[in-house]
Each structure stands twice: as C-alpha cells, then as structure tokens.
N, C-alpha and C. Protein backbone atom coordinates (compact mmCIF):
# COMPACT_ATOMS: atom_id res chain seq x y z
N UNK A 1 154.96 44.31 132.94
CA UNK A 1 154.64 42.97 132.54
C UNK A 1 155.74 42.34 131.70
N UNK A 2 156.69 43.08 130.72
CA UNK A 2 157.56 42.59 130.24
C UNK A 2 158.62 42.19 131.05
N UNK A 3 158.96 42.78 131.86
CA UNK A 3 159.85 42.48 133.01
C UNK A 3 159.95 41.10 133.93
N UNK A 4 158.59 40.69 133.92
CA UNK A 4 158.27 39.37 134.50
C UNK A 4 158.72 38.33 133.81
N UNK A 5 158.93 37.91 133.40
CA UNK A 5 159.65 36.48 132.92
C UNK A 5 161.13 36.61 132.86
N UNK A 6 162.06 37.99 132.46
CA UNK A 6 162.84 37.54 133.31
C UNK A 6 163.59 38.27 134.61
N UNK A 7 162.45 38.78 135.53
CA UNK A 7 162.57 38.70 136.78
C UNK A 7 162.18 37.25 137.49
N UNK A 8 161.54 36.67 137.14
CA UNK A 8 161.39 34.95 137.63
C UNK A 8 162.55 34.30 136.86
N UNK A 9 163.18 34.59 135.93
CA UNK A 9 164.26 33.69 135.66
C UNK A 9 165.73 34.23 136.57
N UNK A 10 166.03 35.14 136.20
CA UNK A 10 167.07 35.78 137.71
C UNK A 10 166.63 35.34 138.96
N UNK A 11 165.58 35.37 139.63
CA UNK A 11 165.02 34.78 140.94
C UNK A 11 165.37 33.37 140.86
N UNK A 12 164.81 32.15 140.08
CA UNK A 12 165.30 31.23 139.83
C UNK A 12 166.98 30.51 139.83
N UNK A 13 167.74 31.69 139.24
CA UNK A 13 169.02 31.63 139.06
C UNK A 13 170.11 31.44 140.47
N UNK A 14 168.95 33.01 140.69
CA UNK A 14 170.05 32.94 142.16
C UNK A 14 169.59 32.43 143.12
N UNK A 15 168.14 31.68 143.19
CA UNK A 15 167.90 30.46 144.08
C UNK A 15 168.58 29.39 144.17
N UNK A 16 169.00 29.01 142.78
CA UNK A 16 169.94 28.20 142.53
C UNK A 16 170.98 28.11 143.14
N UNK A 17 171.82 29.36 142.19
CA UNK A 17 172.98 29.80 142.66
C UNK A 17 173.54 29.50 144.34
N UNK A 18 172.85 30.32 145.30
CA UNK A 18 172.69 29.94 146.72
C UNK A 18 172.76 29.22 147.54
N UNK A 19 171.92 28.28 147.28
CA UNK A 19 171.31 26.96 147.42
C UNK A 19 172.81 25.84 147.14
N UNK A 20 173.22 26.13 146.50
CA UNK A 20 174.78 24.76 145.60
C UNK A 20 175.67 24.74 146.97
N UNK A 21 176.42 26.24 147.63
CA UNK A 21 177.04 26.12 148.42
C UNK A 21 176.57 25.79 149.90
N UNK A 22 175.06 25.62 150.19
CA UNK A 22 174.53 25.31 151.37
C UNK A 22 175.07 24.18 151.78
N UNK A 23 175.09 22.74 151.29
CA UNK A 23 175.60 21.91 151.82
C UNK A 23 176.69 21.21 151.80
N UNK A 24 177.52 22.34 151.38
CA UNK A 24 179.47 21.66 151.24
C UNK A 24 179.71 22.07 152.73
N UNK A 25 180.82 20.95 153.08
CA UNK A 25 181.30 20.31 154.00
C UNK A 25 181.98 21.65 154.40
N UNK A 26 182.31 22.47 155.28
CA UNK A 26 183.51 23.32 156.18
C UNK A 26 184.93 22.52 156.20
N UNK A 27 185.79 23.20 155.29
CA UNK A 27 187.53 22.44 155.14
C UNK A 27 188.08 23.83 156.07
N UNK A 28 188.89 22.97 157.14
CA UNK A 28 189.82 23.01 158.33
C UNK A 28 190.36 23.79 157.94
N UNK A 29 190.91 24.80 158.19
CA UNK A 29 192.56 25.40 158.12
C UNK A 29 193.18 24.93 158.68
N UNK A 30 194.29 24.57 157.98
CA UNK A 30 195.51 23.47 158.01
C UNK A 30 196.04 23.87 159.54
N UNK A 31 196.30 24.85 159.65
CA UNK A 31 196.98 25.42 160.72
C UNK A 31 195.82 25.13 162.26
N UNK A 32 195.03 25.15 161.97
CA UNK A 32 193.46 24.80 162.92
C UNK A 32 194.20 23.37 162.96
N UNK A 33 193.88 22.86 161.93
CA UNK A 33 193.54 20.88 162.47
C UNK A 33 195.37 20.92 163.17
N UNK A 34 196.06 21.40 162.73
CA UNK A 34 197.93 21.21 163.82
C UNK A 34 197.43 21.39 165.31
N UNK A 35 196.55 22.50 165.67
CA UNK A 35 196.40 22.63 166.92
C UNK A 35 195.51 21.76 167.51
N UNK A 36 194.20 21.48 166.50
CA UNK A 36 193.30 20.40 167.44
C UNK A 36 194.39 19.13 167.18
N UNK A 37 195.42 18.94 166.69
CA UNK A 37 195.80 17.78 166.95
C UNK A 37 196.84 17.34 167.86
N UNK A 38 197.20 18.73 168.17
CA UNK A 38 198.16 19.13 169.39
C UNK A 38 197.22 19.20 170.57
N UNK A 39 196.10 19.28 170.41
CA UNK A 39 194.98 19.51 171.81
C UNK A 39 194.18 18.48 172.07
N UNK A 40 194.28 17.39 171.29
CA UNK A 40 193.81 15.87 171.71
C UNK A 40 195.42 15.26 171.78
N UNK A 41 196.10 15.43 171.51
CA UNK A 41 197.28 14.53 172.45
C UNK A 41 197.30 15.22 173.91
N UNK A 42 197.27 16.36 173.72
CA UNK A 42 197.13 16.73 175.34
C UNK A 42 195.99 16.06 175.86
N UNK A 43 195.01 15.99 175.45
CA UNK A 43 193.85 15.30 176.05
C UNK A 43 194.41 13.92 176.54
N UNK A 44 194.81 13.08 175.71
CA UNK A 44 195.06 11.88 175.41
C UNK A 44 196.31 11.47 177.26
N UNK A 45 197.02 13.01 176.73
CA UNK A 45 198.11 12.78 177.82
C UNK A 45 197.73 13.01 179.23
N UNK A 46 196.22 13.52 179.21
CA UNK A 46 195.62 13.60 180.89
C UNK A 46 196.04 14.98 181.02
N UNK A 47 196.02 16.00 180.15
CA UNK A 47 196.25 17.71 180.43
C UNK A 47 195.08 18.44 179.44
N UNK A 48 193.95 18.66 180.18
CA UNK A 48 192.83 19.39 179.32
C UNK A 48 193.19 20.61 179.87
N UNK A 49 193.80 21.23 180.55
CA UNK A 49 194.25 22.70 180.50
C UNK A 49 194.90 23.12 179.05
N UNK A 50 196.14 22.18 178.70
CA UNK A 50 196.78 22.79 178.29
C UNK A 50 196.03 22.22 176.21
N UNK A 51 194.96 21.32 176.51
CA UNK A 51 194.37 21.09 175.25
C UNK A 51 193.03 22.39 175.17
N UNK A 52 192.71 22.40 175.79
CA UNK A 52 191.93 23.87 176.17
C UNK A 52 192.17 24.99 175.50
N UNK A 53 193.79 25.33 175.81
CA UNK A 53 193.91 26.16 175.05
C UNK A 53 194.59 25.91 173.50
N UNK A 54 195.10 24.76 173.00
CA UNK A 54 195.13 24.68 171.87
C UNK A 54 194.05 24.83 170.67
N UNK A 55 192.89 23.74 171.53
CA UNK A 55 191.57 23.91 170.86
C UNK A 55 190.92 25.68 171.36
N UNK A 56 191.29 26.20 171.89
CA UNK A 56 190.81 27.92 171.53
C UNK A 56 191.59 28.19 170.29
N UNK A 57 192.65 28.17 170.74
CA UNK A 57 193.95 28.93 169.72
C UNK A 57 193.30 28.33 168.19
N UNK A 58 193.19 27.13 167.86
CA UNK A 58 192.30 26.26 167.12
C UNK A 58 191.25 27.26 166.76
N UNK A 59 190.30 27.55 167.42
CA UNK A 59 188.80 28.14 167.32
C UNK A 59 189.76 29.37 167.06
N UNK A 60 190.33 30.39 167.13
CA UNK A 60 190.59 31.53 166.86
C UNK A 60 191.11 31.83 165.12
N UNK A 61 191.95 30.61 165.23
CA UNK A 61 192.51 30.39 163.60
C UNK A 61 191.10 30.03 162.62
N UNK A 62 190.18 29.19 163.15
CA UNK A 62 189.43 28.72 162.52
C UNK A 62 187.95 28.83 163.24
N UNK A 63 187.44 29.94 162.51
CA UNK A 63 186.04 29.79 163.97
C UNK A 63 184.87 28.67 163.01
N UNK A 64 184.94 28.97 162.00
CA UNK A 64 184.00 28.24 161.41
C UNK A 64 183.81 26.47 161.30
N UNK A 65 184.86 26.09 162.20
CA UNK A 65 184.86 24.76 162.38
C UNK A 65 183.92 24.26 163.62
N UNK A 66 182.96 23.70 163.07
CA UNK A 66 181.77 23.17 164.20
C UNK A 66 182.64 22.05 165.30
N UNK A 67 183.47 21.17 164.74
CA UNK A 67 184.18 20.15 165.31
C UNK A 67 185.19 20.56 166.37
N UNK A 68 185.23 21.71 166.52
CA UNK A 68 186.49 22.08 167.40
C UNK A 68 185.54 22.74 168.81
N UNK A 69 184.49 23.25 168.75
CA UNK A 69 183.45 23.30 169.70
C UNK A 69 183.25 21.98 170.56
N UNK A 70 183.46 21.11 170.02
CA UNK A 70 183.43 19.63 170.06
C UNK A 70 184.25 19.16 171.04
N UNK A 71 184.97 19.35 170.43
CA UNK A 71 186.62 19.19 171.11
C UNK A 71 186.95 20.04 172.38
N UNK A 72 186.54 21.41 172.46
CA UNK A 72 186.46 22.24 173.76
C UNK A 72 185.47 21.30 174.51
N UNK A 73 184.42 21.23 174.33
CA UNK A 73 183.51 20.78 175.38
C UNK A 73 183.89 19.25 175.62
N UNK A 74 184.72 18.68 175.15
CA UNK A 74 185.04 16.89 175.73
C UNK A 74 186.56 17.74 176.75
N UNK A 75 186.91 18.75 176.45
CA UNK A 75 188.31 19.19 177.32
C UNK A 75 187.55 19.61 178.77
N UNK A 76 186.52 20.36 177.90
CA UNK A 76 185.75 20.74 179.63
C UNK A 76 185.29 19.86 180.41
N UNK A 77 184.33 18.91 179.90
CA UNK A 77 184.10 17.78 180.51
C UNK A 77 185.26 17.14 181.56
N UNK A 78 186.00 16.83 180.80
CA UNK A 78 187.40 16.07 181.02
C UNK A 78 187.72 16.64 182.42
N UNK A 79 187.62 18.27 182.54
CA UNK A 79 188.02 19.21 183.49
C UNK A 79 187.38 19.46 184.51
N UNK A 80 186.35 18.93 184.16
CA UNK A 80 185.05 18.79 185.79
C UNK A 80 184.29 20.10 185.43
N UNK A 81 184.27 20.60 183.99
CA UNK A 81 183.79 21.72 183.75
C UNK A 81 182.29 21.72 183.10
N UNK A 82 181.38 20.68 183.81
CA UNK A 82 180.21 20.56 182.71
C UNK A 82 179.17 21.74 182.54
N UNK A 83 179.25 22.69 182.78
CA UNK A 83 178.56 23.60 182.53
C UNK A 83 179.04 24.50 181.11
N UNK A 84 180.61 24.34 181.30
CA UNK A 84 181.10 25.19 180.01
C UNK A 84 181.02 24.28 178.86
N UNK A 85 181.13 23.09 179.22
CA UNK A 85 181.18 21.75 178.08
C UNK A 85 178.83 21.78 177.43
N UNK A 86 178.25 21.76 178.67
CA UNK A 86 177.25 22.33 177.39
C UNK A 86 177.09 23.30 177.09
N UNK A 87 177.69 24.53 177.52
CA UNK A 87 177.67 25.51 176.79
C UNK A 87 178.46 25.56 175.04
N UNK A 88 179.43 24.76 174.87
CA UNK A 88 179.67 24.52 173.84
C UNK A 88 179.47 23.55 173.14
N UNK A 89 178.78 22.63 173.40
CA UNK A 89 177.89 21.23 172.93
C UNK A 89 176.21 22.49 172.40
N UNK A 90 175.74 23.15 172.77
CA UNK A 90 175.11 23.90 172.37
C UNK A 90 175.31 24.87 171.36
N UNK A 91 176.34 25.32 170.86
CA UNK A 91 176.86 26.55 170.32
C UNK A 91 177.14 25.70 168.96
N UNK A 92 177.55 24.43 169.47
CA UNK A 92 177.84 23.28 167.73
C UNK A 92 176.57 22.90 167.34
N UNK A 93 175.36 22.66 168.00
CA UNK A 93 173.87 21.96 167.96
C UNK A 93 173.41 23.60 167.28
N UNK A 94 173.88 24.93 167.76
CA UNK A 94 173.44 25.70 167.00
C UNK A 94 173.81 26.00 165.73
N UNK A 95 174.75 25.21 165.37
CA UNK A 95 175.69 25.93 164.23
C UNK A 95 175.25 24.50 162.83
N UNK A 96 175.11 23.38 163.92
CA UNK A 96 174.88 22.01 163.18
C UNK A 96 173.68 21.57 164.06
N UNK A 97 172.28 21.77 164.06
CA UNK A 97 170.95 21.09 164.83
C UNK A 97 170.97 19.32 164.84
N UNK A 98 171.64 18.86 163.49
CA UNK A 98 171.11 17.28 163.63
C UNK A 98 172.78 16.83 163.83
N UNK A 99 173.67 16.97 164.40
CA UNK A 99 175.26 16.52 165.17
C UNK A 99 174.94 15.64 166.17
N UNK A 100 174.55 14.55 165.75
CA UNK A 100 174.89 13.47 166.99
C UNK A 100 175.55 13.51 168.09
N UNK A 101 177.07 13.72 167.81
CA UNK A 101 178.16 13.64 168.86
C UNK A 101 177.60 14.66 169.80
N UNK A 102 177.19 15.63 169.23
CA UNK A 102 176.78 17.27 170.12
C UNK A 102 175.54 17.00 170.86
N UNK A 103 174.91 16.23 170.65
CA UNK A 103 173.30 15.68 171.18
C UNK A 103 173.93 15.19 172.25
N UNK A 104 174.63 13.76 171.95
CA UNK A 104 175.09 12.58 172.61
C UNK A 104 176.30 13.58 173.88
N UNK A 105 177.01 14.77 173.68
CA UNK A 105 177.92 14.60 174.74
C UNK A 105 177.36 15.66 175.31
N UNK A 106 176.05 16.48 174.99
CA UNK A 106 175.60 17.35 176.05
C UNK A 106 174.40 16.33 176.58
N UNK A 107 173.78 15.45 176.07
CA UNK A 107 173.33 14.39 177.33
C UNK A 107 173.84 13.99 178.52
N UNK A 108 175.36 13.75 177.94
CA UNK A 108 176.19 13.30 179.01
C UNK A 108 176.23 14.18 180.06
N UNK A 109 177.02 15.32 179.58
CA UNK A 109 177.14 16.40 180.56
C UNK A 109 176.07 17.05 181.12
N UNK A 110 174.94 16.60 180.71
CA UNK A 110 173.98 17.33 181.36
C UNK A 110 173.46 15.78 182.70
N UNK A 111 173.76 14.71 182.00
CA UNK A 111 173.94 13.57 183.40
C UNK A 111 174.72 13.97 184.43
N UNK A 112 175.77 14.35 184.10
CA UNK A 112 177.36 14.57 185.11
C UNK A 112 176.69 15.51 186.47
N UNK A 113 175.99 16.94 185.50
CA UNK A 113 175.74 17.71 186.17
C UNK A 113 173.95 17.59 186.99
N UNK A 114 173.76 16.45 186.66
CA UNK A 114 172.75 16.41 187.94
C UNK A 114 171.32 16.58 186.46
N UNK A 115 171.03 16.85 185.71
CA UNK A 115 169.90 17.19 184.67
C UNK A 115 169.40 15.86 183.94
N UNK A 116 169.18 14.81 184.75
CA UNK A 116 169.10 13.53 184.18
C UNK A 116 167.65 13.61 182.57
N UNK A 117 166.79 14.64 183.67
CA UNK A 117 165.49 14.59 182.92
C UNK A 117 166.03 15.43 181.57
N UNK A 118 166.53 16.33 181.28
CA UNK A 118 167.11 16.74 180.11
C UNK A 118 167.76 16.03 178.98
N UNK A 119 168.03 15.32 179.86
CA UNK A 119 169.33 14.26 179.07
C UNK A 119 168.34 12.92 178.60
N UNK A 120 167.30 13.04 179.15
CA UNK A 120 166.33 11.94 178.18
C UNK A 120 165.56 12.55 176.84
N UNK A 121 166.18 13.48 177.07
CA UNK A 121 165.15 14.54 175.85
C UNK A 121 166.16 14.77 175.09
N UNK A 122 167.20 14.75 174.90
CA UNK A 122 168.34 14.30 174.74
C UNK A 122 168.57 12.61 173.54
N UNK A 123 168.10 12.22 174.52
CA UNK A 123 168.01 10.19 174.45
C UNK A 123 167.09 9.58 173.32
N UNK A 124 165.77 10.72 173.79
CA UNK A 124 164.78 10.56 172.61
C UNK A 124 164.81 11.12 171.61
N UNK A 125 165.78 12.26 171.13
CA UNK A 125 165.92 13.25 169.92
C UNK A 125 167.15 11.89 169.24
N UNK A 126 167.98 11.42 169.77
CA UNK A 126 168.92 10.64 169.14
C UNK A 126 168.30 9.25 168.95
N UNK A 127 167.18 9.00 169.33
CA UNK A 127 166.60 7.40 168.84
C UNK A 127 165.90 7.85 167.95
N UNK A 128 165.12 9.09 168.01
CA UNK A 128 164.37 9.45 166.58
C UNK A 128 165.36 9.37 165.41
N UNK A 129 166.43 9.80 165.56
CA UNK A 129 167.15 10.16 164.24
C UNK A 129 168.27 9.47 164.19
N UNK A 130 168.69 8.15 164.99
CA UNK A 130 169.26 7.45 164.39
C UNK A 130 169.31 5.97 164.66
N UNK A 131 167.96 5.79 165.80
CA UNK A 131 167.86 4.46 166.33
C UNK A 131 168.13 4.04 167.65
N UNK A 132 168.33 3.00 167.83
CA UNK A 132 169.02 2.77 169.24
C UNK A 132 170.69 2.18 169.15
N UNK A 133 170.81 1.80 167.82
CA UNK A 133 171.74 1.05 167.10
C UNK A 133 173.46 2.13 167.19
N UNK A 134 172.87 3.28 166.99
CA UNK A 134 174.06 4.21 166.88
C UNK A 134 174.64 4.60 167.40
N UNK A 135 176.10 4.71 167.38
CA UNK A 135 177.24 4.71 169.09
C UNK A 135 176.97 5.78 170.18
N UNK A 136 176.20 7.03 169.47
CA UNK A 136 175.99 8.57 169.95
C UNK A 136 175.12 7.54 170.88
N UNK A 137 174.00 7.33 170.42
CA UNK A 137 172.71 6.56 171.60
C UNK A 137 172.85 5.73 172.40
N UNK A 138 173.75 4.61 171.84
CA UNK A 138 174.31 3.88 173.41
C UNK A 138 174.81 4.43 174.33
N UNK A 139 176.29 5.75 173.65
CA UNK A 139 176.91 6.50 174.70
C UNK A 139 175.73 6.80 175.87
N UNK A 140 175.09 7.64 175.28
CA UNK A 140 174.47 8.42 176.28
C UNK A 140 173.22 7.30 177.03
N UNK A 141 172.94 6.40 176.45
CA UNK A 141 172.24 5.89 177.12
C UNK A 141 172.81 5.11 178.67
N UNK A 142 174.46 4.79 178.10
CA UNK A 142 174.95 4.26 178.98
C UNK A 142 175.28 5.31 180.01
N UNK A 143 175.27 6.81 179.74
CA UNK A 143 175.66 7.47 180.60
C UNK A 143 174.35 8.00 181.65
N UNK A 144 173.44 7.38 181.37
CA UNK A 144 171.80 7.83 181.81
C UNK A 144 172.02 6.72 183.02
N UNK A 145 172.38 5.71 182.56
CA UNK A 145 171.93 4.37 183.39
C UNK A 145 172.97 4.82 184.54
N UNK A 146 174.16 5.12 184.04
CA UNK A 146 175.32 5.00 185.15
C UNK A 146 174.61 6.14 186.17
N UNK A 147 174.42 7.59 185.93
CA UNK A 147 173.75 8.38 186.92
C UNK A 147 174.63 9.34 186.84
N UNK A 148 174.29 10.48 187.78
CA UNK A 148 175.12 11.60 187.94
C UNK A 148 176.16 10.87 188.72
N UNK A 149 177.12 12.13 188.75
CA UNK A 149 178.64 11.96 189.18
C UNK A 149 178.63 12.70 190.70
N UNK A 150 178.84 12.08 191.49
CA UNK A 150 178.66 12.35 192.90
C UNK A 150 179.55 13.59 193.28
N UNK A 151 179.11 14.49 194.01
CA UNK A 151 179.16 15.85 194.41
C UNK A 151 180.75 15.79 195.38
N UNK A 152 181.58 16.57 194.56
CA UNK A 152 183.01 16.74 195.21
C UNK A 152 182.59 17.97 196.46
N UNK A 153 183.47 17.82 197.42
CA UNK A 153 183.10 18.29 198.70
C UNK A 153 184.10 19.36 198.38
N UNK A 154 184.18 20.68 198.62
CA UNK A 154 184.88 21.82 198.45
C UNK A 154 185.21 22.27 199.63
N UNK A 155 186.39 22.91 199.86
CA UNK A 155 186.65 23.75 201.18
C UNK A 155 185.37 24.63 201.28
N UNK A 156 184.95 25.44 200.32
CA UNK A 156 184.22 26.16 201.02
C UNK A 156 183.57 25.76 201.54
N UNK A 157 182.77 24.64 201.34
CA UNK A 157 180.94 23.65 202.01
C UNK A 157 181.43 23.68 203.53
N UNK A 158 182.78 22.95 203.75
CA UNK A 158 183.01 22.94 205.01
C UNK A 158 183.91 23.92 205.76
N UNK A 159 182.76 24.73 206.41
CA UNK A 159 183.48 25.67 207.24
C UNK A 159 183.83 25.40 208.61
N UNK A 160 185.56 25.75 209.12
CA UNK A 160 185.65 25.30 210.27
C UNK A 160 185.19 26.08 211.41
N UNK A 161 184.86 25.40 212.75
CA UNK A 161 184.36 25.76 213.75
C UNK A 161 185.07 27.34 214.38
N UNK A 162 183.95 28.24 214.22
CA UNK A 162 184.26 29.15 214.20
C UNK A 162 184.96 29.81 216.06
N UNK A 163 184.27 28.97 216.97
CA UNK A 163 184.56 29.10 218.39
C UNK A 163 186.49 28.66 218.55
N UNK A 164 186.88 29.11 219.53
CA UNK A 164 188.09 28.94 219.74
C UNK A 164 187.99 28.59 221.43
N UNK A 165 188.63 27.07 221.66
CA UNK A 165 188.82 27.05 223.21
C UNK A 165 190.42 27.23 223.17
N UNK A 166 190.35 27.65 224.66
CA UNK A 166 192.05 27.45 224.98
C UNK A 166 192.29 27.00 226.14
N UNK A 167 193.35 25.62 225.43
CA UNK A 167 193.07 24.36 227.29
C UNK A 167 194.64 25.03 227.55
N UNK A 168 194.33 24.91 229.04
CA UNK A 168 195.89 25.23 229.83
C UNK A 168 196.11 23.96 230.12
C-alpha cells in the first residue's frame, strides 16, 4: 500500500514522458531529401525508371519517411504500374491512416486499374475528413468521373495464327 502513490506517479510520468514524442513531425535525412529531389526531376523529365530508383535509394537512406512511399507510388503510377503504386499508397495510409495525398492517389490508382467501386470508398473517407473543398477530393473525384484507363493490348493477348499455308 505504501508503494501506491508512487507507483501511480511513475505511471503518470512515463505516460507523459511517451506521449510528448508521439506527435513530432519525421525530419528527412538530408541525404534522403538529395535523392527524392533527384527522383522528382527525373519524374518531371518523363524517366520514372530512373526516379524509381532514386526514391528507393531515398527509402533505403531513410525508411522512416512516410513521403517518399509517396513519391514511389506517383513513379509507379507514372509507369503504368498501378498495382505497385497502391501497394505503396497503402504502406504510407499504414504508417500515416488520416494522409490525404495517400487516400487521394490510391483512389486514383485504384480508378486506373479498373476498382472504380473502391475508389468511392476512397471519395467518401476524404469528404468526411476534409470536405469536398480540398485538392486531395477534387483530384480524385475528377479521376472517378474521367473512368478507368483503357486496356493496352499486349503481344501476348494476341496470338498469331497458329496454321501455316504454303502458296506455290
């Protein structure tokens, strides 16, 4: 019984304690933000291969940066890659749940790729929490209206005629 008052004051303390660093901001390593900034000029320059791998090299220096997840999945996108782009639009929504941009560009990509009905669930999580007013919600709204992205035809789909004539 003597022990109790200050075992609730230590409990208290380090609730405290804990609690202070929960909501400070994640600072970049310097050497991280050189590469994401070397991997959006590549973007910029029409080469998401080669921003791809800056923003890894990026994520390797710096994993704890939610924003560079970000940045991979607008490279994938970019790349006709929408499956890997929500796979990492997901991995930032896990790391950060209320990220707009991460809501707003796996809506998109989940439009691109044919998941329209997802992408309204999507539409409605970003009007709850920030209106209709906010650029994340127009994006994607505008990307709902426009529709999926029409199906590129691959060598493989079309296989050639397997018969062989031979005219004399």
């Amino acid at each position: 019984m003597r022990f109790a008052a200050p075992a609730a004051a230590l409990a208290v303390v380090l609730a405290m304690t804990a609690s202070v660093g929960e909501g400070a901001d994640h600072v970049t390593d310097p050497r991280a933000a050189a590469l994401v900034a070397e991997g959006r000029a590549a973007l910029a320059a029409g080469e998401p291969e080669k921003a791809v791998d800056a923003f890894e090299a990026a994520l390797t220096v710096d994993p704890a940066a939610t924003s560079i997840f970000l940045d991979l999945a607008d490279a994938a996108r970019r790349n006709g890659l929408q499956g890997k782009a929500i796979r990492y639009y997901r991995e930032a929504l896990a790391r950060e749940p209320d990220n707009l941009a991460a809501l707003s560009g796996e809506g998109a990509a989940l439009v691109e790729k044919g998941a329209v009905e997802k992408a309204r669930r999507n539409l409605a999580r970003l009007q709850s929490m920030c209106g209709d007013k906010c650029a994340e919600t127009r994006a994607l709204a505008t990307a709902i209206d426009k529709g999926p992205q029409p199906r590129v035809l691959t060598a493989e789909a079309v296989l050639p005629d397997t018969v062989v004539t031979q005219q004399n």
